[in-house]
Structure formats: C-alpha cells, structure tokens
N, C-alpha and C. Protein backbone atom coordinates (compact mmCIF):
# COMPACT_ATOMS: atom_id res chain seq x y z
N UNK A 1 33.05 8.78 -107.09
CA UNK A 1 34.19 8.53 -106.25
C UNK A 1 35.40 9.27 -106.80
N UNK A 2 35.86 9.66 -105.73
CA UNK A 2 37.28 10.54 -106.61
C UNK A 2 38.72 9.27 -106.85
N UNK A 3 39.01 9.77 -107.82
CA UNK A 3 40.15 9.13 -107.92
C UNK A 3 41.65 9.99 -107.46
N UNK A 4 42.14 8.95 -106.91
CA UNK A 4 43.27 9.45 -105.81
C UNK A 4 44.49 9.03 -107.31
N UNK A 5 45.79 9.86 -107.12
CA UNK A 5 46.70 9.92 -108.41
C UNK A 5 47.67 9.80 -107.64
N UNK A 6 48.60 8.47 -107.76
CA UNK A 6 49.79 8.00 -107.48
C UNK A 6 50.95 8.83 -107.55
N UNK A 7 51.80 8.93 -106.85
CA UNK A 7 53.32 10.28 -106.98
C UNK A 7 53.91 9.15 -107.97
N UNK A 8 54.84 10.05 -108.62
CA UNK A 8 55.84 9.54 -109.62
C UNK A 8 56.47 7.89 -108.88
N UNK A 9 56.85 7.70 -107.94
CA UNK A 9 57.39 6.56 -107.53
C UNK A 9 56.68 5.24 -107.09
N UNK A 10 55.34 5.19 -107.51
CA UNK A 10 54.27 4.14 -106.87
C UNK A 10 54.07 3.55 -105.46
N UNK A 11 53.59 2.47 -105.68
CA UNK A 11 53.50 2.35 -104.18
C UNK A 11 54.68 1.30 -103.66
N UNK A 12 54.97 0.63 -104.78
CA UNK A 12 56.24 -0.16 -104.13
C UNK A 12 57.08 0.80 -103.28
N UNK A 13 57.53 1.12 -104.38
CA UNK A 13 58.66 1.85 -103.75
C UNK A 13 58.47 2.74 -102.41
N UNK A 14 57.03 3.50 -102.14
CA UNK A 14 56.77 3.56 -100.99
C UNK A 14 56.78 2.83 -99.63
N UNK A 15 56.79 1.15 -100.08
CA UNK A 15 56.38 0.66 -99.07
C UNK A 15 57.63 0.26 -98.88
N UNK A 16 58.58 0.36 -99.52
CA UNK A 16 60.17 -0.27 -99.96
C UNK A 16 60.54 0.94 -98.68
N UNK A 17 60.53 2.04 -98.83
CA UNK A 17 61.07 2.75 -97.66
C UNK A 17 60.59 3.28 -96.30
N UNK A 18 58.78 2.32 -96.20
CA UNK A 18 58.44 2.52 -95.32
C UNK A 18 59.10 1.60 -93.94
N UNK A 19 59.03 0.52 -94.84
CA UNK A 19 59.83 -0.87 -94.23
C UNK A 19 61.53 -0.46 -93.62
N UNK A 20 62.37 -0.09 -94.36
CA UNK A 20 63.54 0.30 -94.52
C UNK A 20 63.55 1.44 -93.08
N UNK A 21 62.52 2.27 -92.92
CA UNK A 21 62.42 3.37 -92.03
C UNK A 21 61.93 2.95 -91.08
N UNK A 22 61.43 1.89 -90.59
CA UNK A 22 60.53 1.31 -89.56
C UNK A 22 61.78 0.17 -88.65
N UNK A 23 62.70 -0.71 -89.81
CA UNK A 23 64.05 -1.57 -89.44
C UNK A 23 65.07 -0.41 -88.47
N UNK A 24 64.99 0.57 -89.12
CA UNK A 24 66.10 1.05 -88.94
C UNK A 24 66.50 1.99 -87.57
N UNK A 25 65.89 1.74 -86.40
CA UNK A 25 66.38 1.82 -85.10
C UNK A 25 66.99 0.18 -84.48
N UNK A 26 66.55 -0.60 -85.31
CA UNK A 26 67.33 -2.14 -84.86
C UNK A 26 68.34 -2.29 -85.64
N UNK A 27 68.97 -1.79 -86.61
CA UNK A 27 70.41 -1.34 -87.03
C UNK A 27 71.01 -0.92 -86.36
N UNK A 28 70.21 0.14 -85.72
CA UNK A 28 71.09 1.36 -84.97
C UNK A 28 71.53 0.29 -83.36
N UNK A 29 70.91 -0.37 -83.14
CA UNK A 29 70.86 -0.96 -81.39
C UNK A 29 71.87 -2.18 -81.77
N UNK A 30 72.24 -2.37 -83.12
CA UNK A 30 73.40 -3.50 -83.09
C UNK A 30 74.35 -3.39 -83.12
N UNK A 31 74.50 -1.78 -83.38
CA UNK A 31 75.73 -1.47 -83.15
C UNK A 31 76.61 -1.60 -81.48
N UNK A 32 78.16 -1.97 -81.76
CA UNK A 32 78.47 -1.38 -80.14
C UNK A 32 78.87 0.31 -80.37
N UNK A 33 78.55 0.59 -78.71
CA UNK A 33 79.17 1.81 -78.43
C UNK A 33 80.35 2.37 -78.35
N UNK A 34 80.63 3.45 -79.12
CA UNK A 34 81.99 3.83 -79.07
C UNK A 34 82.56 4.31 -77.97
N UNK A 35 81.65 5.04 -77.01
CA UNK A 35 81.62 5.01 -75.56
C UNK A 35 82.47 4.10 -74.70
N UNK A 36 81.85 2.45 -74.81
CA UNK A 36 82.39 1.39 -74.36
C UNK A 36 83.77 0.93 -75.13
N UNK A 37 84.00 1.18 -76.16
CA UNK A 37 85.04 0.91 -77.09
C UNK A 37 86.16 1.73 -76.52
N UNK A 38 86.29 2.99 -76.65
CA UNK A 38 87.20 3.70 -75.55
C UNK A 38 87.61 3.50 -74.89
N UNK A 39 85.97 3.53 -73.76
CA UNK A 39 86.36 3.41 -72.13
C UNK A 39 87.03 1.70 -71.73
N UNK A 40 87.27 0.74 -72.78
CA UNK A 40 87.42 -0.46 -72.38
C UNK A 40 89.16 -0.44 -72.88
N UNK A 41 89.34 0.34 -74.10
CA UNK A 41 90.92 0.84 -74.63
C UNK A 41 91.74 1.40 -73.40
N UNK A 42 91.36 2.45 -72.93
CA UNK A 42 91.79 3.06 -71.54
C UNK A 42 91.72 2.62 -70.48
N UNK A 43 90.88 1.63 -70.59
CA UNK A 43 91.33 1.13 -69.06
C UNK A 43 92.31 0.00 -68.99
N UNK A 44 92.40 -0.29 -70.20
CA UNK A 44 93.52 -1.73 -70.52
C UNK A 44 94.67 -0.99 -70.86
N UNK A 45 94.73 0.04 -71.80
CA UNK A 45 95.96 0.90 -71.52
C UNK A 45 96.55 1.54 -69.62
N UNK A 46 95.49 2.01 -69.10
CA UNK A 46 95.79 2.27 -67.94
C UNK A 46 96.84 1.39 -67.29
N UNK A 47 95.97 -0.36 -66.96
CA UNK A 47 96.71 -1.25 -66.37
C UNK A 47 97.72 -1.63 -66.64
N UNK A 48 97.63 -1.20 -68.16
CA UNK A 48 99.24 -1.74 -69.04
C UNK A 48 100.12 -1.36 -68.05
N UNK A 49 100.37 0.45 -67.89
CA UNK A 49 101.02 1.11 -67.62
C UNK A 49 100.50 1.53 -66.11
N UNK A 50 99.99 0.80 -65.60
CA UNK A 50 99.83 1.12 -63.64
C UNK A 50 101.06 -0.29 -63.13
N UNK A 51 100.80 -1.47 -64.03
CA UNK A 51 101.56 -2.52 -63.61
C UNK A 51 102.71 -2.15 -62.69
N UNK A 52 103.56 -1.59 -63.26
CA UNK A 52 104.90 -1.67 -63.30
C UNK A 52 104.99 -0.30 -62.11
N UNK A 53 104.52 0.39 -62.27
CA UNK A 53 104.34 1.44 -61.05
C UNK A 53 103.95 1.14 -59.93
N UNK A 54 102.83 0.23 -59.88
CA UNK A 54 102.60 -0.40 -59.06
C UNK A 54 103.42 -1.18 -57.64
N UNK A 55 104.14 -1.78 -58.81
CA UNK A 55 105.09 -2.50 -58.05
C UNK A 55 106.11 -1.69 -57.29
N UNK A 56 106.44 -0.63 -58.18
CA UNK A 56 107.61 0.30 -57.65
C UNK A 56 106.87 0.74 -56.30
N UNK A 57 105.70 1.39 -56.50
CA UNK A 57 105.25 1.95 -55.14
C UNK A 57 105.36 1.28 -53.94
N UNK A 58 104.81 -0.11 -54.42
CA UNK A 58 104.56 -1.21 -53.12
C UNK A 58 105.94 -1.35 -52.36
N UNK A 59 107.01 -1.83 -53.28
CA UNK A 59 108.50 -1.74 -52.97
C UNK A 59 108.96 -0.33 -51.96
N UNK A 60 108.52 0.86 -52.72
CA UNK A 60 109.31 1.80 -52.09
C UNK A 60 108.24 1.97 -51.30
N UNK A 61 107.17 1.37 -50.34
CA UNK A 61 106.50 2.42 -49.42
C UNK A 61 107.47 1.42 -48.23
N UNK A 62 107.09 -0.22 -48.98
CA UNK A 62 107.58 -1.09 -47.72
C UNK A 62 108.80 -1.13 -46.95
N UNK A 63 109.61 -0.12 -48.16
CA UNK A 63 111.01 -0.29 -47.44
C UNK A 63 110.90 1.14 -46.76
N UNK A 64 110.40 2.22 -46.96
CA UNK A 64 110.42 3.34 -46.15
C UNK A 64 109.10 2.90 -44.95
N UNK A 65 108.23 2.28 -44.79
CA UNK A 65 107.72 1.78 -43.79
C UNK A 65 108.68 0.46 -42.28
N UNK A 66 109.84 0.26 -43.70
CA UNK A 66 110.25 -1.06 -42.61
C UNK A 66 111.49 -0.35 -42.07
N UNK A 67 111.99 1.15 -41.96
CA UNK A 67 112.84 1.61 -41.57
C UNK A 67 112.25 2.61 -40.80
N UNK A 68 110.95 3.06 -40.99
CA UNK A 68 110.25 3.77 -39.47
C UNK A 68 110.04 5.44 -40.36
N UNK A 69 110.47 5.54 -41.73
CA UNK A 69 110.11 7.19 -42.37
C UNK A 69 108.66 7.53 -42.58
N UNK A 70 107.57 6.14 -42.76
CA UNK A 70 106.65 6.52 -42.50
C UNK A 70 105.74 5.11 -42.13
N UNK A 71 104.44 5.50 -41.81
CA UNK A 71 103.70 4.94 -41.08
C UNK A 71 102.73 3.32 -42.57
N UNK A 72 102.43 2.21 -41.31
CA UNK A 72 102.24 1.15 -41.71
C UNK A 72 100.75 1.54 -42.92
N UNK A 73 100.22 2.48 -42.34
CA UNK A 73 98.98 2.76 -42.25
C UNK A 73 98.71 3.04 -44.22
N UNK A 74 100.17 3.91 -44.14
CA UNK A 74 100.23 4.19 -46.01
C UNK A 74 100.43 3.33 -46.50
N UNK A 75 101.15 2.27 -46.05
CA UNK A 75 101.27 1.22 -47.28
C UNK A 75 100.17 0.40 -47.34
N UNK A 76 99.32 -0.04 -46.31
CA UNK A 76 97.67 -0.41 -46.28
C UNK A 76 96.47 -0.24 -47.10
N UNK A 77 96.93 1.41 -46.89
CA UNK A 77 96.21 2.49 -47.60
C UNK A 77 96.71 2.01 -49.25
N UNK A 78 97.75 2.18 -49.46
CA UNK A 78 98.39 2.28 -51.03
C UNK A 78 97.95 1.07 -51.96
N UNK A 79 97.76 -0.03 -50.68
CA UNK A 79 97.56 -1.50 -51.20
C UNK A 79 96.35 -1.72 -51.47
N UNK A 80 95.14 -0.88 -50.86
CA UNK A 80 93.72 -0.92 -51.00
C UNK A 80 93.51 0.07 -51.83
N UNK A 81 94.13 0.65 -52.55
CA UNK A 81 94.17 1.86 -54.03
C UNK A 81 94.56 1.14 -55.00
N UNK A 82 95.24 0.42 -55.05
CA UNK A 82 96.09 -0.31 -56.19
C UNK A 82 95.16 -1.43 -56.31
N UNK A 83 95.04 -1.97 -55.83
CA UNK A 83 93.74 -3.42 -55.54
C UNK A 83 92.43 -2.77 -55.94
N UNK A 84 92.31 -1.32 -55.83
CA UNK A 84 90.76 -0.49 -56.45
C UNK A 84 90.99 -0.55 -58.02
N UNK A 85 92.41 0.01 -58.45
CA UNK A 85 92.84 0.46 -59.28
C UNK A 85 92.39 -1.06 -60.25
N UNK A 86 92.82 -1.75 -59.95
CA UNK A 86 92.98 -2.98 -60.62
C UNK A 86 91.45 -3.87 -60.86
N UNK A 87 91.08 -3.60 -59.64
CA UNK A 87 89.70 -4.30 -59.66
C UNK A 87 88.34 -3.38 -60.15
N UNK A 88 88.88 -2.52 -61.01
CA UNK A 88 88.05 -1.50 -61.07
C UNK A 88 86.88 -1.98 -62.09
N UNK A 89 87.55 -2.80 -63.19
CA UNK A 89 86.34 -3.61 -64.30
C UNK A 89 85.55 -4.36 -63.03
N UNK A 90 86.15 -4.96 -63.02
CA UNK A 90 85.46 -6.15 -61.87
C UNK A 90 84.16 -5.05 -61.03
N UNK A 91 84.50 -4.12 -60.43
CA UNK A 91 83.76 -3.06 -59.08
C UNK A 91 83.00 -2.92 -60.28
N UNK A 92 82.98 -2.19 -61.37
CA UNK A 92 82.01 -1.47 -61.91
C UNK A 92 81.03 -2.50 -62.28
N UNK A 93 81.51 -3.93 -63.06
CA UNK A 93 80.44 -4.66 -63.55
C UNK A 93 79.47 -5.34 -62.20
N UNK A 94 80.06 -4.94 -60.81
CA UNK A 94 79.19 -5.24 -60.01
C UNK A 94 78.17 -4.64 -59.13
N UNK A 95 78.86 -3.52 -59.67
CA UNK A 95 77.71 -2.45 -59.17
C UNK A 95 76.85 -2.25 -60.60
N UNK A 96 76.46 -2.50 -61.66
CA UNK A 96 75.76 -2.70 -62.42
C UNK A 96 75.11 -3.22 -62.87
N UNK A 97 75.26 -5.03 -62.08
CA UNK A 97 74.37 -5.69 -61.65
C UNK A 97 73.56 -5.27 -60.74
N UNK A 98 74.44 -5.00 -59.47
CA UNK A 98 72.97 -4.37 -58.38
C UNK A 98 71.97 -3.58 -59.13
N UNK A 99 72.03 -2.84 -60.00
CA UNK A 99 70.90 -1.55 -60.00
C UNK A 99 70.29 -2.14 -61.79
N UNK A 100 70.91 -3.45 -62.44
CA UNK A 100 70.06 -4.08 -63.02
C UNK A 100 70.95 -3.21 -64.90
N UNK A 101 71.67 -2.22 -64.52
CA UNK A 101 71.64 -2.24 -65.87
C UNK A 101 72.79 -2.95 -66.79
C-alpha cells in the first residue's frame, strides 16, 4: 500500500479552512446592501428637500390657476406628481410584492 505524506500543515488545519470556505457565502448574505443603504439615504434626503418646494408649487400653481393664467388641469397634474413623488417608497415596495421579490 502506498503511503500518502501529509503537507506541512496537517489535516486540521485543512479542515479548519475547509469549513471557514464553505461558511463563507452566509457571511457574505448577512450583510446589507450598500445599494439599499444609498438608495434609502437619497430618497430621505430627496423628501427632506421636495417638502418645502412642494408646497411652494402647490401655492403658486393654485393662485395662478384661481386667476385664469393657467389651466385647472396643471395643478391636478402637479398634485398627482408630488403625491408620486412622495409615495414613491410606498409604489416601489408594492410593486415588489406583486412580482414576489
């Protein structure tokens, strides 16, 4: 029978990093995404700073709508953008239910 000759590091230690190499995509999956970390910074920065614009717009369409410079139709319009704008976490986490992911 031949005899098989151990590498300098035995077998512990082999099995020490077989283990270690086998864990280590479930390290990787506990991490969060920096992706989501961002995209969740920016969109809370966004609203920070849509707030207050917001309001200005709504103000200045209604009063140039309630004097006849322009039509009802934009400020409708402006109010169903701003209401997108805002509900946009909300829209996305529900269209991500539909398709399951």
């Amino acid at each position: 029978m031949p005899q098989y000759r151990q590498g300098p590091f035995g077998t512990t230690v082999c099995r020490y990093w077989l283990r270690w190499a086998l864990f280590l995509p479930v390290t990787a999956f506990a991490q969060t995404s920096p992706f989501d970390t961002g995209a969740n910074s920016l969109v809370s920065f966004a609203l920070t700073i849509a707030t207050p614009i917001a309001v200005l717009i709504v103000i200045g369409l209604a009063i140039a709508a309630a004097v006849g410079r322009i039509s009802w139709g934009w400020v409708i319009g402006a109010i169903v953008g701003i209401a997108a704008i805002f509900g946009a976490p909300q829209i996305v986490a529900w269209i991500r239910s539909l398709f399951g992911v």
